[in-house]
Protein backbone atom coordinates (compact mmCIF):
# COMPACT_ATOMS: atom_id res chain seq x y z
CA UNK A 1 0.00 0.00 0.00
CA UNK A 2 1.22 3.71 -0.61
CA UNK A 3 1.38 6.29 2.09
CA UNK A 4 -1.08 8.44 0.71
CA UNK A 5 -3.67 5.03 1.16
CA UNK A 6 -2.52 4.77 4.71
CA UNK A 7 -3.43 8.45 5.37
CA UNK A 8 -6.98 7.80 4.26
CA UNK A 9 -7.45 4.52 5.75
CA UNK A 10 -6.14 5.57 8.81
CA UNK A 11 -8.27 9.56 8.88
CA UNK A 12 -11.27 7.05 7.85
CA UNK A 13 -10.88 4.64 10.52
CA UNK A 14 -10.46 7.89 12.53
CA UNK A 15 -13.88 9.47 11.47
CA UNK A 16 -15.69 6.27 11.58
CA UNK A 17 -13.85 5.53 15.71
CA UNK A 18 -15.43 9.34 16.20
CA UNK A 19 -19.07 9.14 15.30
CA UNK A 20 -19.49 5.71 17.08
CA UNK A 21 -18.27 7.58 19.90
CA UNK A 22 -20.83 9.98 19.30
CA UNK A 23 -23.31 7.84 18.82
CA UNK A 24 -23.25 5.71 22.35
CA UNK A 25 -23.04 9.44 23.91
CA UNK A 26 -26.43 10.32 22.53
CA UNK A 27 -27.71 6.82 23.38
CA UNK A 28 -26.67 6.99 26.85
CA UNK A 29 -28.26 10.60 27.27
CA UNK A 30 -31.44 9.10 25.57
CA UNK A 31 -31.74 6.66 28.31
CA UNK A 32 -30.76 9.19 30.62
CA UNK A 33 -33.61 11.48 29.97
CA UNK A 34 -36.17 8.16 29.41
CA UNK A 35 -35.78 7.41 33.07
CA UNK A 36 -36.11 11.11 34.05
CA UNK A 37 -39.28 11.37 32.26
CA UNK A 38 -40.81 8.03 33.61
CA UNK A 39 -39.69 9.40 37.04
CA UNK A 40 -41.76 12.82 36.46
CA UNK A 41 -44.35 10.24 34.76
CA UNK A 42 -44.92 7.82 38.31
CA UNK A 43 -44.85 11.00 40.30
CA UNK A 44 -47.66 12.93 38.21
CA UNK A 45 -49.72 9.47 38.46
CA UNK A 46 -49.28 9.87 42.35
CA UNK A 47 -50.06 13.29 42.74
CA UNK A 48 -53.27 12.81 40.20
CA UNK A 49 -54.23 9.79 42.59
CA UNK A 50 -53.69 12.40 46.17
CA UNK A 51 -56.20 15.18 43.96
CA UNK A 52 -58.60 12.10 43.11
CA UNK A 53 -58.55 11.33 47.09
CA UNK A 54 -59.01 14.98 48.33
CA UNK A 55 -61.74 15.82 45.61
CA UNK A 56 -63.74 12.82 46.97
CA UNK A 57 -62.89 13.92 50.42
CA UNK A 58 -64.26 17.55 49.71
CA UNK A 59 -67.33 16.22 48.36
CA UNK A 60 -67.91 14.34 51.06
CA UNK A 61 -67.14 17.06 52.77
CA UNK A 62 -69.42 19.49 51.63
CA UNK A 63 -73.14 16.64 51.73
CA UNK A 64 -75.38 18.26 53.88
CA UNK A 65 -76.06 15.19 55.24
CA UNK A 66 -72.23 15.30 56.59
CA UNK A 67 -72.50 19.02 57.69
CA UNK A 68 -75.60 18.21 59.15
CA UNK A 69 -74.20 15.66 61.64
CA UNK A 70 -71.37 17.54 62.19
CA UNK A 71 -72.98 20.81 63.44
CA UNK A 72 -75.39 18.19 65.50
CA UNK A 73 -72.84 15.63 66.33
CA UNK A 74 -69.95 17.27 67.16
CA UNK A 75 -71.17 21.37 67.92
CA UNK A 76 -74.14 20.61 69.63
CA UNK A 77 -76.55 22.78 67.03
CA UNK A 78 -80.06 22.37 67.22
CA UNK A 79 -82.88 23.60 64.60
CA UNK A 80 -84.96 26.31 66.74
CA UNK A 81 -88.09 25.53 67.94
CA UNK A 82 -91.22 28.14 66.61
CA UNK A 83 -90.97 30.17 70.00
CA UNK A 84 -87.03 30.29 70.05
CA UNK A 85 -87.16 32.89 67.15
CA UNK A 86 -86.97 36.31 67.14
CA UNK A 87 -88.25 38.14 63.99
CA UNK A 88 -87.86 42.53 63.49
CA UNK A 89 -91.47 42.54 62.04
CA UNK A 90 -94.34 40.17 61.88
CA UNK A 91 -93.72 40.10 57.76
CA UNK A 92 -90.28 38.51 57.98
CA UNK A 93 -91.78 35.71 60.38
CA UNK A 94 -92.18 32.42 57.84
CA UNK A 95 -95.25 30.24 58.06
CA UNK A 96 -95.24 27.44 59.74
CA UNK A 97 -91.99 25.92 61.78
CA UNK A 98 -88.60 27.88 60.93
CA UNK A 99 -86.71 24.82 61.57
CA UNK A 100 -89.03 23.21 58.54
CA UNK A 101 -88.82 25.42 56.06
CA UNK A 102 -84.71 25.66 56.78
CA UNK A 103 -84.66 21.81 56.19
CA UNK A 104 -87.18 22.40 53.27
CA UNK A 105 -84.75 24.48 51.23
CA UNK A 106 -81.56 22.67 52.23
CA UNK A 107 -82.73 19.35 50.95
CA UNK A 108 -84.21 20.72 47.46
């Protein structure tokens, strides 16, 4: 072989040596950023499963039915009786029991 064929086999081989190199750098920052995302991608799928728990908790939450026991249960709130309220005028007074008509409106 000449010189000048060494010279180009050997600035080939070169080259060639180079963008393998290359190459298995950008494959192993590929991977690199594949696990990062499926990390971010299991954590999102947690955090979407804690907002799924709370909104089910605030629904719950906000039943009447559960506020209801709550202000009975645990605060000791009654519904008035007809001679525990106090009205400014006879107009504003509703007809019938107070307590009814309350329970009326906050179950329809």
């Amino acid at each position: 072989m000449r010189n000048q064929d060494k010279k180009r086999m050997l600035t080939a081989t070169v080259i060639i040596g180079f963008i393998c190199i290359i190459m298995v750098v950008l494959a192993a920052y590929a991977a690199e950023l594949r696990v990062e995302n499926n990390s971010l991608i299991n954590s999102n799928e947690a955090l979407q499963g804690e907002i799924d728990t709370l909104s089910v908790k605030i629904k719950s939450a906000n039943n009447i039915d559960h506020i209801e026991k709550v202000a009975t249960g645990k605060l000791g709130m009654v519904y008035p009786s007809e001679g525990e309220c106090v009205y400014v005028s006879d107009d504003d007074a509703p007809k019938g029991n107070f307590a009814m008509v309350i329970k009326e409106q906050a179950y329809n």
